[in-house]
C-alpha atoms as a PDB file:
ATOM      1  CA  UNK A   1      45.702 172.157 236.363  1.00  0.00           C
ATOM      2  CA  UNK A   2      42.023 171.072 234.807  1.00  0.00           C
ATOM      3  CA  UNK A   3      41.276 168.011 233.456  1.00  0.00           C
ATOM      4  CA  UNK A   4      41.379 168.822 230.030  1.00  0.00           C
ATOM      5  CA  UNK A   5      44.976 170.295 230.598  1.00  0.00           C
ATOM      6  CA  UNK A   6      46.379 167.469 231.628  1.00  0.00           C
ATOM      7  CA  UNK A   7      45.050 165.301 229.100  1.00  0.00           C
ATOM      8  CA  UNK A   8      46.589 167.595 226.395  1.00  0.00           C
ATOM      9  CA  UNK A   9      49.607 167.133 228.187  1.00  0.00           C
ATOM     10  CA  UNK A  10      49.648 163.735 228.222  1.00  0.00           C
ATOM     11  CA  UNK A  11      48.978 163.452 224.592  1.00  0.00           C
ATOM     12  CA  UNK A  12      51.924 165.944 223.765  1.00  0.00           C
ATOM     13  CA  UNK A  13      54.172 163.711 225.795  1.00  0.00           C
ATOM     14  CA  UNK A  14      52.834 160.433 224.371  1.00  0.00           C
ATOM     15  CA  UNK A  15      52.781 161.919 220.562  1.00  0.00           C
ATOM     16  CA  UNK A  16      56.633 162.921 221.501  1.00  0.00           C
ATOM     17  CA  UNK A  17      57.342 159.805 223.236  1.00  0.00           C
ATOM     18  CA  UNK A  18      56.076 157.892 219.634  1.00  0.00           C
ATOM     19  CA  UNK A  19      58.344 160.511 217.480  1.00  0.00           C
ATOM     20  CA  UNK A  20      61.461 159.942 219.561  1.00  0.00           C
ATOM     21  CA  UNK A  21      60.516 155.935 218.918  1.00  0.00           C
ATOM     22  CA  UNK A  22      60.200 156.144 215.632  1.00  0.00           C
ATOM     23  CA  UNK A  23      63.319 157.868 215.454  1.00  0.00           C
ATOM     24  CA  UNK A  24      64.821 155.502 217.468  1.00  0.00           C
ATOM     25  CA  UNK A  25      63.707 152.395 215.347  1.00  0.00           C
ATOM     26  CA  UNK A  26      64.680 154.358 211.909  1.00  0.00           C
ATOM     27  CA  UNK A  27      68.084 154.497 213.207  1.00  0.00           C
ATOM     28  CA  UNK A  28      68.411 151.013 214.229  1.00  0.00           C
ATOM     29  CA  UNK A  29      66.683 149.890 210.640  1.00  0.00           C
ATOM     30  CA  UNK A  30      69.690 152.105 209.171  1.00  0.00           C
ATOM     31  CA  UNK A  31      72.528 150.305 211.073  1.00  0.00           C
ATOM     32  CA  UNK A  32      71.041 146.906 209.950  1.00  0.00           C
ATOM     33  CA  UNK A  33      71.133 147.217 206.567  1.00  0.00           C
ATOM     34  CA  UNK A  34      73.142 144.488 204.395  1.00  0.00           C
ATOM     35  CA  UNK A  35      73.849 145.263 200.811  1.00  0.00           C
ATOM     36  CA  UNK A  36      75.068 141.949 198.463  1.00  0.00           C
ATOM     37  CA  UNK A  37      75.182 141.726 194.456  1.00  0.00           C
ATOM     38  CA  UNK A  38      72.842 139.395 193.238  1.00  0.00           C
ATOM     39  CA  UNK A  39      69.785 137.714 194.706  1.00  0.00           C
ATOM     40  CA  UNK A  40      71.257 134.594 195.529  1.00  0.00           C
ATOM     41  CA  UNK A  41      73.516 135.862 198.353  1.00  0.00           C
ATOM     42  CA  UNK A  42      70.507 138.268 199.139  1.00  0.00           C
ATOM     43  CA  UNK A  43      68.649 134.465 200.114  1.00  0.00           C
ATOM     44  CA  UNK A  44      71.618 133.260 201.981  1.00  0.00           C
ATOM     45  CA  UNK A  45      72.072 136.556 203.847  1.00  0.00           C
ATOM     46  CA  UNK A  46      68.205 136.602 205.098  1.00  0.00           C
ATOM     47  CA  UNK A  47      67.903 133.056 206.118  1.00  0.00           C
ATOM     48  CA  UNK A  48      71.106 133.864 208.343  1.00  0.00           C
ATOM     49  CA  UNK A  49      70.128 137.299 209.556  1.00  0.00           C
ATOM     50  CA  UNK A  50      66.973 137.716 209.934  1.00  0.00           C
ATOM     51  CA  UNK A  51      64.125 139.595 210.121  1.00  0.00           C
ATOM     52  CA  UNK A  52      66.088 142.472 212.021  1.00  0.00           C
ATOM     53  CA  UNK A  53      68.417 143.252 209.148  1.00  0.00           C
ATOM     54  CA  UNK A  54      67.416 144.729 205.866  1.00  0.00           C
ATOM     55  CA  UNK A  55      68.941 143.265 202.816  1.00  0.00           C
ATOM     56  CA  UNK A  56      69.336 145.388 199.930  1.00  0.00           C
ATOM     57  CA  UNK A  57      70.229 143.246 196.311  1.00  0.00           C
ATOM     58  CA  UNK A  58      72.656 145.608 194.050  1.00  0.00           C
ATOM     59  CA  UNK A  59      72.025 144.202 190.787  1.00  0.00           C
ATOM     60  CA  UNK A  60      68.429 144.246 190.017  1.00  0.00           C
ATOM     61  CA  UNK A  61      66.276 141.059 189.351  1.00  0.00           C
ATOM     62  CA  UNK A  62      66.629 140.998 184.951  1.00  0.00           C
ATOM     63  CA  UNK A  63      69.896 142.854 184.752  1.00  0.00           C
ATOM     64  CA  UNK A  64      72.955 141.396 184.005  1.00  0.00           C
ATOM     65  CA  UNK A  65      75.202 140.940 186.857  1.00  0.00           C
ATOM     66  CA  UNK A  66      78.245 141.410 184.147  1.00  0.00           C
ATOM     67  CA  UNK A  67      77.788 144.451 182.423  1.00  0.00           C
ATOM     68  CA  UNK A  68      75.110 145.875 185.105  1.00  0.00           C
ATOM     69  CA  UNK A  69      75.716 150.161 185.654  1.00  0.00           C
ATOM     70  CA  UNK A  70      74.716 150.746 189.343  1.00  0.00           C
ATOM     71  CA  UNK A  71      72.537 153.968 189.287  1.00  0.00           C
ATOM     72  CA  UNK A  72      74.310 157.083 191.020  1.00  0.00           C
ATOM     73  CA  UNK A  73      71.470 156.660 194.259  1.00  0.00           C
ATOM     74  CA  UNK A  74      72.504 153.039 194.644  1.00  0.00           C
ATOM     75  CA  UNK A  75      76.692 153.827 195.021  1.00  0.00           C
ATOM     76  CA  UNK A  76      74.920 157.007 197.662  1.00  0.00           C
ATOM     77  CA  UNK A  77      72.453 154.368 199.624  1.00  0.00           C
ATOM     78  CA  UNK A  78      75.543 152.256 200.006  1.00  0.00           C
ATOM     79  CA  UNK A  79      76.959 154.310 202.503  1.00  0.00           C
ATOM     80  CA  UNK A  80      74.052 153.063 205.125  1.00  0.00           C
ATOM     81  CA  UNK A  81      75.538 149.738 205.321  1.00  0.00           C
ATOM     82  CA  UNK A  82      77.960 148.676 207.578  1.00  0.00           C
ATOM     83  CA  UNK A  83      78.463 144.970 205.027  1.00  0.00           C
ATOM     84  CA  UNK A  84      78.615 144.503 201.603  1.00  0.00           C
ATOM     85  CA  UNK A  85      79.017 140.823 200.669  1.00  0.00           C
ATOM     86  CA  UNK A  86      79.676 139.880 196.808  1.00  0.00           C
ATOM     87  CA  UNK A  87      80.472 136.897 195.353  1.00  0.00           C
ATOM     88  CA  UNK A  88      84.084 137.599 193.624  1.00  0.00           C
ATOM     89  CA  UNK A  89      84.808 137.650 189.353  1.00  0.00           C
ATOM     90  CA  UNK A  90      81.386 138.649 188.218  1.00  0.00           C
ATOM     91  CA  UNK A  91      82.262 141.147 185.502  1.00  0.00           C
ATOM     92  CA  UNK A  92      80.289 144.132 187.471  1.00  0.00           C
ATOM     93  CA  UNK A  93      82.335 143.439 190.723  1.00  0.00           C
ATOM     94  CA  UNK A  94      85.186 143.261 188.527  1.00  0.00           C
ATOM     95  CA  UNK A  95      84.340 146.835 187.157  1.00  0.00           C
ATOM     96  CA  UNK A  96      82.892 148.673 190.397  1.00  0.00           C
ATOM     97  CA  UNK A  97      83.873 147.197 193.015  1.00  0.00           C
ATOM     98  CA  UNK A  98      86.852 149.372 193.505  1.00  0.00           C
ATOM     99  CA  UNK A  99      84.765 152.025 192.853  1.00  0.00           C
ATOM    100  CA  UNK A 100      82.823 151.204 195.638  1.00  0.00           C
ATOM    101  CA  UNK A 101      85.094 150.748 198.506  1.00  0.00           C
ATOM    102  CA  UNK A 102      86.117 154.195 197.482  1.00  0.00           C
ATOM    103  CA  UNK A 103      82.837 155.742 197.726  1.00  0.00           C
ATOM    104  CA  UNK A 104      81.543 153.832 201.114  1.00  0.00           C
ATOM    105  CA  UNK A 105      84.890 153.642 203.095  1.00  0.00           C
ATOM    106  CA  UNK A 106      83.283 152.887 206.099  1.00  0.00           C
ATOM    107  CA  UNK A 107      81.345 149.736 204.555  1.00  0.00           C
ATOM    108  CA  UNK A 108      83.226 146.189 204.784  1.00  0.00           C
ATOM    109  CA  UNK A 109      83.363 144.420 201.816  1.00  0.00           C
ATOM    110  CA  UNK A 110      83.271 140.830 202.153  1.00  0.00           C
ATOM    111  CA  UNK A 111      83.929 137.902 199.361  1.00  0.00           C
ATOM    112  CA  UNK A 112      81.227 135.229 200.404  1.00  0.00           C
ATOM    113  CA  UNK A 113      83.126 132.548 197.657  1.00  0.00           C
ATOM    114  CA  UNK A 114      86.776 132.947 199.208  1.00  0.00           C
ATOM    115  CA  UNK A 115      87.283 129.157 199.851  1.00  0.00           C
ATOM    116  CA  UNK A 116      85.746 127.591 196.801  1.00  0.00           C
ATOM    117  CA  UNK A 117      88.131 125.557 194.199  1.00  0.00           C
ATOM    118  CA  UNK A 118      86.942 127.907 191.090  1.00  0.00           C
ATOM    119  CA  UNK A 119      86.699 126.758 187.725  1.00  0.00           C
ATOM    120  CA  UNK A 120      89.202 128.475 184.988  1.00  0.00           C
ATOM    121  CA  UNK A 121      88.622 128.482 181.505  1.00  0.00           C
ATOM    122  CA  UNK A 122      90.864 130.129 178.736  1.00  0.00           C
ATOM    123  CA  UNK A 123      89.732 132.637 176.208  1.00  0.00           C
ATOM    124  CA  UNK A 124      91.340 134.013 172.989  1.00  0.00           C
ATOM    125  CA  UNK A 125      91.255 137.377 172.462  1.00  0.00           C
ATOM    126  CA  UNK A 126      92.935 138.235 169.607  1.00  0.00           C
ATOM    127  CA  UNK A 127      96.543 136.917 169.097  1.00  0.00           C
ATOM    128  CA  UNK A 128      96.684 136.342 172.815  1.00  0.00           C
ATOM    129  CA  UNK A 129      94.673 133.965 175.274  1.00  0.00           C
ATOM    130  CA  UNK A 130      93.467 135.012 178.894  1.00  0.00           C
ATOM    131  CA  UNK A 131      92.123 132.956 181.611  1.00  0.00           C
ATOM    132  CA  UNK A 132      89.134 133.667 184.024  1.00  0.00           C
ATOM    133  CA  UNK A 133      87.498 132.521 186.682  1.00  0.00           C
ATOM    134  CA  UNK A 134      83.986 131.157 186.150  1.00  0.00           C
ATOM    135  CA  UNK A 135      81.276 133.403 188.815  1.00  0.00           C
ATOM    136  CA  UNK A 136      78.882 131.150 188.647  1.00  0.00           C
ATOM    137  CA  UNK A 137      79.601 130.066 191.970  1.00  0.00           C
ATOM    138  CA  UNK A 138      76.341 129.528 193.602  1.00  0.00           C
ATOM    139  CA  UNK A 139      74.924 126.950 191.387  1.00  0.00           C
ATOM    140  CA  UNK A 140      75.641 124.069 194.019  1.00  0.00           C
ATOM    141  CA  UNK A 141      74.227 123.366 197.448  1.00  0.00           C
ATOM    142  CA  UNK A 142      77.999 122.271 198.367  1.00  0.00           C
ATOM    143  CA  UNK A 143      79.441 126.071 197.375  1.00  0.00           C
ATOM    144  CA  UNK A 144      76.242 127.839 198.711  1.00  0.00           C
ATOM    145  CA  UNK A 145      77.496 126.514 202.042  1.00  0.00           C
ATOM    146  CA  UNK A 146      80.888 127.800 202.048  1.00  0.00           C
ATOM    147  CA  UNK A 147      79.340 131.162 201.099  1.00  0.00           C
ATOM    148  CA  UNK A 148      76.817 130.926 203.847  1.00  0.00           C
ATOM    149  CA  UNK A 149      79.648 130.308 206.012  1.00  0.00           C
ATOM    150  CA  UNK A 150      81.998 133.371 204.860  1.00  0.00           C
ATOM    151  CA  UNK A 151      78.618 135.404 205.338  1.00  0.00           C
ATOM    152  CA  UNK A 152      78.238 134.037 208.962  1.00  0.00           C
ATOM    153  CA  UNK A 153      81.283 135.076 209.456  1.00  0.00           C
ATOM    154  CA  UNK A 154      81.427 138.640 208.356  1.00  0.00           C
ATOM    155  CA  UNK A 155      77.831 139.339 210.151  1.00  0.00           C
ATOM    156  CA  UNK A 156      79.393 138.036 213.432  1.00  0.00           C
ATOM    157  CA  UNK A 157      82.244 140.585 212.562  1.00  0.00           C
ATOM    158  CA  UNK A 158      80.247 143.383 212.049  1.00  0.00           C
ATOM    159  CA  UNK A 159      77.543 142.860 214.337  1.00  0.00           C
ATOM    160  CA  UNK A 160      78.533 140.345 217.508  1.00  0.00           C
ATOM    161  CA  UNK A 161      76.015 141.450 219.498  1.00  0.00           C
ATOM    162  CA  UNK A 162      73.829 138.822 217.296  1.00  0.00           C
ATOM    163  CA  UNK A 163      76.610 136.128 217.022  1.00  0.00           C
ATOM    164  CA  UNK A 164      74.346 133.189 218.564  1.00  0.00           C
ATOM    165  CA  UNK A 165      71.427 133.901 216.392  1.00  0.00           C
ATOM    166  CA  UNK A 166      73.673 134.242 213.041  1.00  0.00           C
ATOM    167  CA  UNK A 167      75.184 131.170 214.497  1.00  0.00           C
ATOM    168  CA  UNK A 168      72.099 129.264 214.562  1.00  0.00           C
ATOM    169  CA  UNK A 169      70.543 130.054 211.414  1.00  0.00           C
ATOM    170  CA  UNK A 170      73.462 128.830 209.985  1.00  0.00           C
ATOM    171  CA  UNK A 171      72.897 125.749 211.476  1.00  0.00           C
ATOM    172  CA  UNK A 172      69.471 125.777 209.850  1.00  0.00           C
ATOM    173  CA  UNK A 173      70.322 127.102 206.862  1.00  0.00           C
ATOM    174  CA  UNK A 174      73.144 124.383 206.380  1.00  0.00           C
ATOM    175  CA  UNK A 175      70.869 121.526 207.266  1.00  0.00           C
ATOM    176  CA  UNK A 176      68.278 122.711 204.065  1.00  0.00           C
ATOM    177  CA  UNK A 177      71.242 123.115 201.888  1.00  0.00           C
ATOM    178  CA  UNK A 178      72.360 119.189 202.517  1.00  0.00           C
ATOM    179  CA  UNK A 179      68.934 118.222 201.911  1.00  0.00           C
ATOM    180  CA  UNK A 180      68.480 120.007 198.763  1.00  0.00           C
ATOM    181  CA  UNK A 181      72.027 118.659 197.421  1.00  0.00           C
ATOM    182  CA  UNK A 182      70.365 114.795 198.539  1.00  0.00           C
ATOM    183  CA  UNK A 183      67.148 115.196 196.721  1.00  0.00           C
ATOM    184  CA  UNK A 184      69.160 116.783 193.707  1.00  0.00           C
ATOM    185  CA  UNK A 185      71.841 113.380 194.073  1.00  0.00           C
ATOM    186  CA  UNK A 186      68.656 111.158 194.073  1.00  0.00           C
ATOM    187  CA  UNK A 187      67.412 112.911 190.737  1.00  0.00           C
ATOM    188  CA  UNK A 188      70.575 112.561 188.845  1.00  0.00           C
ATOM    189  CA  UNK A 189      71.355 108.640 190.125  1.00  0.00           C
ATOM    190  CA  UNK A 190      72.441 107.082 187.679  1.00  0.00           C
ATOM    191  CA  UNK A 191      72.631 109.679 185.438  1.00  0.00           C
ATOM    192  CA  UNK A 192      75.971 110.959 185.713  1.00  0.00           C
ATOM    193  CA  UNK A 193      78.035 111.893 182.552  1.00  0.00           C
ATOM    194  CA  UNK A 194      74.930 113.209 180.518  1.00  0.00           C
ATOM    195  CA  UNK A 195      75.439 115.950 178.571  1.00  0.00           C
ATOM    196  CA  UNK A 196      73.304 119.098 178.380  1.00  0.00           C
ATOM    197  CA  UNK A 197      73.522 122.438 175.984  1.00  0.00           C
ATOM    198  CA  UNK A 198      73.521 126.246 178.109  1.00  0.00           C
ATOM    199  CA  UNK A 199      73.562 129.280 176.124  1.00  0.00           C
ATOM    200  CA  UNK A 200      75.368 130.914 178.593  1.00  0.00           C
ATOM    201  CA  UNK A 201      78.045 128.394 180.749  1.00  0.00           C
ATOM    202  CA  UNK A 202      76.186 129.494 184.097  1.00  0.00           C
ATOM    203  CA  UNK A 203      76.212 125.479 185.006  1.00  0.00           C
ATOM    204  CA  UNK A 204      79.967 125.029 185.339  1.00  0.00           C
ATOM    205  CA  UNK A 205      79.769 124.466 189.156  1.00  0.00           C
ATOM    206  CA  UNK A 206      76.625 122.623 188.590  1.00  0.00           C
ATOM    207  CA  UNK A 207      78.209 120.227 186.322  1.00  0.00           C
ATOM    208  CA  UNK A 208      80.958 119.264 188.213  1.00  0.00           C
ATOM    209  CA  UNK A 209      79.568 118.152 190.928  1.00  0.00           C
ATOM    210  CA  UNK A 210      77.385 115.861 189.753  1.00  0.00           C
ATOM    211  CA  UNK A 211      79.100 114.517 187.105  1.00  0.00           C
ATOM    212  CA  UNK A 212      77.021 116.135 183.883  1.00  0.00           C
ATOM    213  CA  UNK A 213      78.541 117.406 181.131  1.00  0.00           C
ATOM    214  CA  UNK A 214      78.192 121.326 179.978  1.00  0.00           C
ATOM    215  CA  UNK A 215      77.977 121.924 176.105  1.00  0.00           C
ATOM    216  CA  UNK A 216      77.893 125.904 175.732  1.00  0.00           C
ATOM    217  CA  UNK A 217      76.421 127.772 172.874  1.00  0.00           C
ATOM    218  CA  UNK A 218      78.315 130.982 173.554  1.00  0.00           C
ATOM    219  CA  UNK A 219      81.452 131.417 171.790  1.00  0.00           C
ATOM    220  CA  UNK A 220      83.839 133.440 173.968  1.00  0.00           C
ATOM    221  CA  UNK A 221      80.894 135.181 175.616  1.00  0.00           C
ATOM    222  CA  UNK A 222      79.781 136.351 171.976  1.00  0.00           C
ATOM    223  CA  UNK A 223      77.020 134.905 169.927  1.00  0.00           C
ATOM    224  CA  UNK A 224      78.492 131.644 167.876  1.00  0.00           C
ATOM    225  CA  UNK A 225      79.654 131.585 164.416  1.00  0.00           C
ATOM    226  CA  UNK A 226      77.736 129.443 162.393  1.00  0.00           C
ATOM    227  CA  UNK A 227      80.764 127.047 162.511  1.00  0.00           C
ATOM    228  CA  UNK A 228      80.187 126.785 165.880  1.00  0.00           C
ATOM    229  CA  UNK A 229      76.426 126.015 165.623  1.00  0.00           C
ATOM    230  CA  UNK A 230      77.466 123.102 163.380  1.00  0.00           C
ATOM    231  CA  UNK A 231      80.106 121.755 165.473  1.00  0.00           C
ATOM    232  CA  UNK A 232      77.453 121.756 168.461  1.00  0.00           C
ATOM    233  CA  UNK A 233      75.080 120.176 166.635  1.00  0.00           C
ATOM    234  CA  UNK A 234      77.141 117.471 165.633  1.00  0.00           C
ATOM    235  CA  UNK A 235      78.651 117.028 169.179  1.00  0.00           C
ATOM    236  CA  UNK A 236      74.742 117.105 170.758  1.00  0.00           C
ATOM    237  CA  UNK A 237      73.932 114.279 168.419  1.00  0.00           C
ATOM    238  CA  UNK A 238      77.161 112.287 169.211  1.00  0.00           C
ATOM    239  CA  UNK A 239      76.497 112.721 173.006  1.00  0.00           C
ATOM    240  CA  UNK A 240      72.855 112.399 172.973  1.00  0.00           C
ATOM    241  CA  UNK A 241      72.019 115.486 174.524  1.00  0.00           C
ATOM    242  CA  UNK A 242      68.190 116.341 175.046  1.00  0.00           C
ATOM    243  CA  UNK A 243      67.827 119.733 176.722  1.00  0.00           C
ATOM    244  CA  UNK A 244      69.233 123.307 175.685  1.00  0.00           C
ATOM    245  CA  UNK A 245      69.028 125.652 179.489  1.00  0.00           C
ATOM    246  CA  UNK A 246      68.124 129.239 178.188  1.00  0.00           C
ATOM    247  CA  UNK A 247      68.909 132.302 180.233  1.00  0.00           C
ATOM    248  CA  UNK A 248      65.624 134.599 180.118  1.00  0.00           C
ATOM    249  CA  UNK A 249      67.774 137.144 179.121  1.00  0.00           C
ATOM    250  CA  UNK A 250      69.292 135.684 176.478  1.00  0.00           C
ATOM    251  CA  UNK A 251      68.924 135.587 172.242  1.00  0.00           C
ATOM    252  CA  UNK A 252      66.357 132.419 171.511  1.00  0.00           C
ATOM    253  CA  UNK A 253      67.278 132.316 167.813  1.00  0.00           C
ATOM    254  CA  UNK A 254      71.004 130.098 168.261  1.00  0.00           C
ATOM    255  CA  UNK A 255      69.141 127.698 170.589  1.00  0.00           C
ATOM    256  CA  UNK A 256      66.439 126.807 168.291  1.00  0.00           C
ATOM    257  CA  UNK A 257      68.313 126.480 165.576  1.00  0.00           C
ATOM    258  CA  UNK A 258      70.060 123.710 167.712  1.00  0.00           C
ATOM    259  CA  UNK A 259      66.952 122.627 168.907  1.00  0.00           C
ATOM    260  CA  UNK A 260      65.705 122.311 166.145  1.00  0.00           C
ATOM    261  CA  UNK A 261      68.291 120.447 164.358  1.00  0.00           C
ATOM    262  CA  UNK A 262      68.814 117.955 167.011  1.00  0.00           C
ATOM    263  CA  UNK A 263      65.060 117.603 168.547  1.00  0.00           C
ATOM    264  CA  UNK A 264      65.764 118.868 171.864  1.00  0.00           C
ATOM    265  CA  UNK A 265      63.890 120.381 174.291  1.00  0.00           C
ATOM    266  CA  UNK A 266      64.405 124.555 174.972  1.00  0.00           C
ATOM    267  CA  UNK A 267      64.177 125.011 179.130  1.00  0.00           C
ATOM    268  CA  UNK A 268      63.856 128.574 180.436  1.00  0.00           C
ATOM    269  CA  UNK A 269      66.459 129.000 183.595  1.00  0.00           C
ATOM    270  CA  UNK A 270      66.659 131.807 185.661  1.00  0.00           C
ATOM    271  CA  UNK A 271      69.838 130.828 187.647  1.00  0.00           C
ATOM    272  CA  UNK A 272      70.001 134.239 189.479  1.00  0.00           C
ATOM    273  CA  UNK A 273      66.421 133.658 191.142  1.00  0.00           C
ATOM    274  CA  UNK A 274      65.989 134.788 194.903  1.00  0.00           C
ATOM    275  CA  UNK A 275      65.065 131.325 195.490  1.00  0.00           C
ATOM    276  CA  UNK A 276      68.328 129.735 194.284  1.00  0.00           C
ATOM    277  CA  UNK A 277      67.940 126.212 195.777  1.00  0.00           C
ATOM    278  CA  UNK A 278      65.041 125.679 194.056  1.00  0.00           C
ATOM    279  CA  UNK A 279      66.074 126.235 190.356  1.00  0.00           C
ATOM    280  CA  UNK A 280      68.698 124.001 191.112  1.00  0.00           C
ATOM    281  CA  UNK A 281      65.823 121.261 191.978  1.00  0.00           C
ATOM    282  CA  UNK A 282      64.159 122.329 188.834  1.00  0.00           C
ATOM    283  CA  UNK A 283      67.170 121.689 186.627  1.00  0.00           C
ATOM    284  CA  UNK A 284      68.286 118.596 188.352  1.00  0.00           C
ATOM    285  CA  UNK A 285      64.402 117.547 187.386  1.00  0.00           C
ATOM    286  CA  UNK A 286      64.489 118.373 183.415  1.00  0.00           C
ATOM    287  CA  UNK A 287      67.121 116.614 183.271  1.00  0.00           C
ATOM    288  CA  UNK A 288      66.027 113.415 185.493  1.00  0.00           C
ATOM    289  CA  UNK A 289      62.920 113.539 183.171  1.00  0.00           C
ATOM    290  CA  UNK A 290      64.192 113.959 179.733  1.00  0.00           C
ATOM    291  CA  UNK A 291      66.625 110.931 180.271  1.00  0.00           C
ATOM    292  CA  UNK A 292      63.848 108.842 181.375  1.00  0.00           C
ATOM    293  CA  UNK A 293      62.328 109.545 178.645  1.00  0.00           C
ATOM    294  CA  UNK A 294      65.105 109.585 175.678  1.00  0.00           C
ATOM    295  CA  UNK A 295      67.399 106.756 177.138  1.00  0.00           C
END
């Protein structure tokens, strides 16, 4: 065989050789993918996976994870992964999830809050009350642990081939979450039964562990009558309440009304941020500054 033949040979082989790869390499990028609900348990299931694993986040980054409508591609793509973990109550979970299971039987579905102690709260509807759960789970370094845990655990499940470096991670993972829950204690020293106005009671968790106080402007998860407004205005004066947390996707007009009324400051809050442990800093800071400076 000449030269040149063999040369063109060799490339064929090499170009096949890099197909066949490639191939190879899709397939394993396909078996690693990791679907979860909202971005927060996208951070906890990367810092404990990997950079193997592909994490896909359900509910988009400015959607709603209560009334959120998955698109009809999202409930097909969710048939490439082997996990799904959500957190448990959120009102599109609550709607879907079902739904879901159905449509990717061969996907695990995991709850990453089973464990917590959840906060209930009781709503009237009507002539008849009903109680929830509050979702707002991950709002604590203390709960993001027992999620990370559950998530640990269902990765190890599904994929034990990786067991010591999900194991690991964890370690790692737990270790930042302890020091963010310090540097948050440190911020609020001292500060503990200080009250603070939400539009939207996303800080339940938050509260209770640290002692605070959660005044909410929402009235039964619809805008506030102007009763309402007035009783919360008197109640923020009485309690000497300085800051009113905003959701970005929420109305502006109740809270500056309130704001206005009672001289308080209007902080922007994106609670469902990728990078969950440091909004919680953040907030743990506006409130460590505005008391030091209204008290």
């Amino acid at each position: 065989m000449k030269r040149h033949d063999l040369l063109f040979v060799s490339l064929v082989v090499c170009l096949l050789a890099g197909t066949l790869l490639s191939c190879t390499r899709k397939a394993k990028d396909e078996s690693k993918t990791i679907t979860v609900t909202i971005a927060p348990l996208a951070f906890l299931t990367e810092k404990i996976a990997g950079d193997d694993y592909r994490i896909e986040t359900f509910v988009p980054n400015g959607s709603s994870p209560e009334t959120y409508e998955p698109a009809p591609q999202q409930l097909v793509r969710l048939s490439n992964s082997r996990i799904y973990f959500y957190v448990g109550h959120l009102g599109f979970e609550q709607t879907w999830l079902e739904r879901m299971e159905k449509n990717a039987p061969q996907t695990s579905f995991v709850c990453a809050s089973e464990g917590i102690k959840y906060i209930t709260s009781t709503h009237q509807h009507g002539d008849h009350a009903h109680e929830g759960v509050d979702p707002h789970v991950w709002t604590t370094p203390a709960n993001l642990k027992v999620m990370a845990r559950n998530i640990a655990a269902g990765l190890s499940k599904t994929y034990p081939e990786d067991h010591e470096v999900f194991a690991r991670n964890l370690k790692a993972l737990e270790d930042s979450l302890d020091a963010t829950d310090r540097e948050i204690r440190q911020l609020l020293s001292g500060k503990e039964k200080r009250s603070f106005l939400i539009y939207h009671p996303t800080l339940s968790y938050f509260a209770r562990e640290y002692g605070l106080e959660q005044l909410v402007i929402e009235e039964d998860g619809k805008s506030p009558s102007p009763a309402h407004l007035q009783q919360l205005i008197r109640t923020c004066r009485e309690k000497n309440a300085h800051t009113v947390f905003l959701q970005k996707e929420f109305d502006r007009r109740n809270a500056e009304v309130i704001a206005r009324e009672t001289q308080t400051q209007i902080v922007e809050i994106n609670p469902l941020d990728y990078e969950c442990t440091r909004e919680l800093i953040q907030i743990a800071k506006t409130l460590s500054h505005e008391t030091e400076s209204n008290h």
